[in-house]
N, C-alpha and C. Protein backbone atom coordinates (compact mmCIF):
# COMPACT_ATOMS: atom_id res chain seq x y z
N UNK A 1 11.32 -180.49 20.59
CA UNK A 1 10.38 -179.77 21.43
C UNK A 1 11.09 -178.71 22.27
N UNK A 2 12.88 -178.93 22.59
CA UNK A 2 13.19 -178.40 23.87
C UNK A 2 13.63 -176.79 22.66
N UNK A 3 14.49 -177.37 21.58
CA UNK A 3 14.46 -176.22 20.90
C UNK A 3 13.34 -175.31 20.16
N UNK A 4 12.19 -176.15 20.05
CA UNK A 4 11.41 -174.84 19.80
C UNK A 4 10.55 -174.11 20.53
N UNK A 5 10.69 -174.54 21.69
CA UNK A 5 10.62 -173.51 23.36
C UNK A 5 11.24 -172.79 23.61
N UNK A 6 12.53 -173.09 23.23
CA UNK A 6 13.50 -171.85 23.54
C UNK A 6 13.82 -170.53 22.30
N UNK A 7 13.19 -170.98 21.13
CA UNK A 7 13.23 -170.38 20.26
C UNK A 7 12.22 -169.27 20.20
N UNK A 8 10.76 -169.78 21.05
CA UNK A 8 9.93 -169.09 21.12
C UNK A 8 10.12 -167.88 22.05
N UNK A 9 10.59 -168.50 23.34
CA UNK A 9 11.32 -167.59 24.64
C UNK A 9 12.03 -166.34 24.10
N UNK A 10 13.62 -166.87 23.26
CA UNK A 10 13.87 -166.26 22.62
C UNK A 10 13.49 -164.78 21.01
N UNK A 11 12.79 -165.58 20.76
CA UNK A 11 11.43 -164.57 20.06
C UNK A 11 10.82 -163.65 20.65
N UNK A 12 10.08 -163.83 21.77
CA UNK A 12 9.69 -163.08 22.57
C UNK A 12 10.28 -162.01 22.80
N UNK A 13 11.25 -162.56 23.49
CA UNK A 13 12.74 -161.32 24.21
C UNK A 13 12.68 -160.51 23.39
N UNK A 14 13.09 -160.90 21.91
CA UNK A 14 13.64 -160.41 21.03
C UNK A 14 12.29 -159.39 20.82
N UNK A 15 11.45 -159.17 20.48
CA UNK A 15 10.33 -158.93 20.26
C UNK A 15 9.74 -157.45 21.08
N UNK A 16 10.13 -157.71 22.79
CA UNK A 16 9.80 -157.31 23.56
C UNK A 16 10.91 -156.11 23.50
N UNK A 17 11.95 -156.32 23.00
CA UNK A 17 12.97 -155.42 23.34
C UNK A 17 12.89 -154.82 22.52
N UNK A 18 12.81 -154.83 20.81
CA UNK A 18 12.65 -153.97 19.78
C UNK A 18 11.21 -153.35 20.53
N UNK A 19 10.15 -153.58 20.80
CA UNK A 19 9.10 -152.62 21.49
C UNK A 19 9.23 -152.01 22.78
N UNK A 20 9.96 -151.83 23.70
CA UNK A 20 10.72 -151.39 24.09
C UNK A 20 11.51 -150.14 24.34
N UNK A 21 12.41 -150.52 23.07
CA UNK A 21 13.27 -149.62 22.43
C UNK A 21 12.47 -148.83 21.57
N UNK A 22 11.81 -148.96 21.07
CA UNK A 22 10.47 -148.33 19.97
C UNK A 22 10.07 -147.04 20.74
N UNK A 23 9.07 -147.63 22.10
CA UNK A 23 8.44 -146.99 23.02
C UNK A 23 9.70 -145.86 23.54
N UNK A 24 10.23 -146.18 23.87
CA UNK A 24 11.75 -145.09 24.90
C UNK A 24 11.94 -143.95 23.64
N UNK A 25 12.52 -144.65 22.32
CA UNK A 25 12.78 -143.54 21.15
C UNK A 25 11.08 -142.35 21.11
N UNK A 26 10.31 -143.15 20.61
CA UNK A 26 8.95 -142.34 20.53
C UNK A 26 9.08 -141.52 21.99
N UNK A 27 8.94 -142.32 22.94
CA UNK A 27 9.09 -141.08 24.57
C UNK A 27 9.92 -139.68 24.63
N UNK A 28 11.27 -140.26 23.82
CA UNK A 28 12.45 -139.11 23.67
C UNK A 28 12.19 -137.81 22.51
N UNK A 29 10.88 -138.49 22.04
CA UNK A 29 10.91 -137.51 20.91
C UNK A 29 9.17 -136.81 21.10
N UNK A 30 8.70 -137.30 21.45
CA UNK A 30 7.28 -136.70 21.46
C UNK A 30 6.99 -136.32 23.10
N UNK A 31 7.35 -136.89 23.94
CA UNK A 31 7.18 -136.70 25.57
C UNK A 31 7.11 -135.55 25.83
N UNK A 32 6.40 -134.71 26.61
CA UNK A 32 6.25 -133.63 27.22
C UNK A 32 5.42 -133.56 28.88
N UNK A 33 5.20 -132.46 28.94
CA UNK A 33 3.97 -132.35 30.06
C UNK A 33 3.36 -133.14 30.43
N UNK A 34 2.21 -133.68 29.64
CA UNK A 34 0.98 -134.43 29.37
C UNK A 34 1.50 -135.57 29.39
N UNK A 35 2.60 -136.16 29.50
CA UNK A 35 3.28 -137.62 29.25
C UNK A 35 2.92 -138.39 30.75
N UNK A 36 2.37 -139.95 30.90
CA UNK A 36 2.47 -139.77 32.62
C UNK A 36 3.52 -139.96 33.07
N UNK A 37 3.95 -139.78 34.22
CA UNK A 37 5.23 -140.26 34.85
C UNK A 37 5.50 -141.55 35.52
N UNK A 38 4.31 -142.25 35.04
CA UNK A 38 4.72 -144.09 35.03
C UNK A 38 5.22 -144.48 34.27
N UNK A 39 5.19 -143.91 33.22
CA UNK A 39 6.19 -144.48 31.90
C UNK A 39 7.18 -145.25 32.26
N UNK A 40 8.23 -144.48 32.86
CA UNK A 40 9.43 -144.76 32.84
C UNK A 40 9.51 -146.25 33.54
N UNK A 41 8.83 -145.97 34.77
CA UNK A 41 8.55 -147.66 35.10
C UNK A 41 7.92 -148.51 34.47
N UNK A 42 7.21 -148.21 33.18
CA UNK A 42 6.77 -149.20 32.57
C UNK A 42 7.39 -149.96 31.51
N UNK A 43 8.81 -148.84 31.36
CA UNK A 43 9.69 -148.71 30.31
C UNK A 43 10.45 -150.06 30.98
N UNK A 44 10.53 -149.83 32.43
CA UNK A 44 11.63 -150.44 32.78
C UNK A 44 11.51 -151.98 32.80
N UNK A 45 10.10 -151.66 33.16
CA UNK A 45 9.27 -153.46 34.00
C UNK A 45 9.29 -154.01 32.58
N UNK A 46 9.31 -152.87 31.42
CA UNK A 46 9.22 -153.96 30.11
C UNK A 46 10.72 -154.65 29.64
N UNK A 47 11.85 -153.84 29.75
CA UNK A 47 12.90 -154.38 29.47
C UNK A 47 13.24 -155.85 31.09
N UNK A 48 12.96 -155.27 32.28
CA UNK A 48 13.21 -156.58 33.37
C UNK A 48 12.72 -158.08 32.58
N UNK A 49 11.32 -157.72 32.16
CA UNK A 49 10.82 -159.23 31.55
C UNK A 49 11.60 -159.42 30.13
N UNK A 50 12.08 -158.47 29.18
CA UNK A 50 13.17 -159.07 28.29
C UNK A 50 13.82 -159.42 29.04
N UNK A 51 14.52 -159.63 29.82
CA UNK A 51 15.88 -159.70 30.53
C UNK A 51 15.43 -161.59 30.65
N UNK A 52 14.54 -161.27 31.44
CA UNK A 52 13.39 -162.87 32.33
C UNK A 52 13.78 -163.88 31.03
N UNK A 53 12.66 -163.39 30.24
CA UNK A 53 12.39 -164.06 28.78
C UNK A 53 13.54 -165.07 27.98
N UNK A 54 14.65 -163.88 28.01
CA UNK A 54 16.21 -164.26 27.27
C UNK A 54 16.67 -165.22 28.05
N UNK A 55 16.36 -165.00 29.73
CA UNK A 55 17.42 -166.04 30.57
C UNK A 55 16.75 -167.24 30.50
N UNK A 56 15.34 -167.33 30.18
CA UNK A 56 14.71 -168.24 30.33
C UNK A 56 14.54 -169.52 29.38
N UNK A 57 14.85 -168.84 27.76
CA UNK A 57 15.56 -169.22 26.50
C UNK A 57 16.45 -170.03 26.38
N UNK A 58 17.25 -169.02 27.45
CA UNK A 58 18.80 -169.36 26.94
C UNK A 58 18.87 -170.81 27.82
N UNK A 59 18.55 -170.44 29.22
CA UNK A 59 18.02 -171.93 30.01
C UNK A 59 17.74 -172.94 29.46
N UNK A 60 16.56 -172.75 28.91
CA UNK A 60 16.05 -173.96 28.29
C UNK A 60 16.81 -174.69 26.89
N UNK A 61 17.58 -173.68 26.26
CA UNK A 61 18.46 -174.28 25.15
C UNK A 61 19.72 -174.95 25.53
N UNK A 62 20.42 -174.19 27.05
CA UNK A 62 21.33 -174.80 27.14
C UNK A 62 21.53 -175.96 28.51
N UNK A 63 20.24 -175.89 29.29
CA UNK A 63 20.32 -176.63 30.35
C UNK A 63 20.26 -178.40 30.39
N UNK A 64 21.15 -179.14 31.04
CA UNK A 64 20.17 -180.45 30.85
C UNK A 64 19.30 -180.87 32.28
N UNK A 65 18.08 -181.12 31.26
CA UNK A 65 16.92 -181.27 32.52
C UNK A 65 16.93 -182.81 32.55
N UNK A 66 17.52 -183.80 32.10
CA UNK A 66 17.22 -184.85 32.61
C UNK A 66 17.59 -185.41 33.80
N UNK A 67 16.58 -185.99 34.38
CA UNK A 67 16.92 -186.55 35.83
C UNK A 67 17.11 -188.07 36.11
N UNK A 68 17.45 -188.84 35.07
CA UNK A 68 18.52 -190.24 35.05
C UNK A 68 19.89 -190.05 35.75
């Protein structure tokens, strides 16, 4: 159960960051004028929660939660 929580976490991340990276390339290449200028913070708030996601993964794969 604990590994396929963290696998999912991990998925996510993974997931979130190729879209992401998707979004920033497409921005660098089509962006102009008309582009809004929240983007970039939205660019950012999307990679912070990869960041969340991965630590949260990696937590759960490598932490021990038992309390014996």
């Amino acid at each position: 159960m604990r590994y396929g929580l963290a696998l999912v976490f991990l998925l996510i991340s993974l997931w979130q960051f190729m879209m992401t990276r998707r979004a920033f390339i497409q921005l660098r290449q089509k962006g102009d004028q008309t582009t809004s200028p929240f983007i970039m913070l939205s660019l950012w708030s999307s990679l912070v929660f990869t960041i969340i996601f991965f630590g949260i993964g990696l937590s759960i794969l490598f932490a021990n939660y038992s309390f014996s």
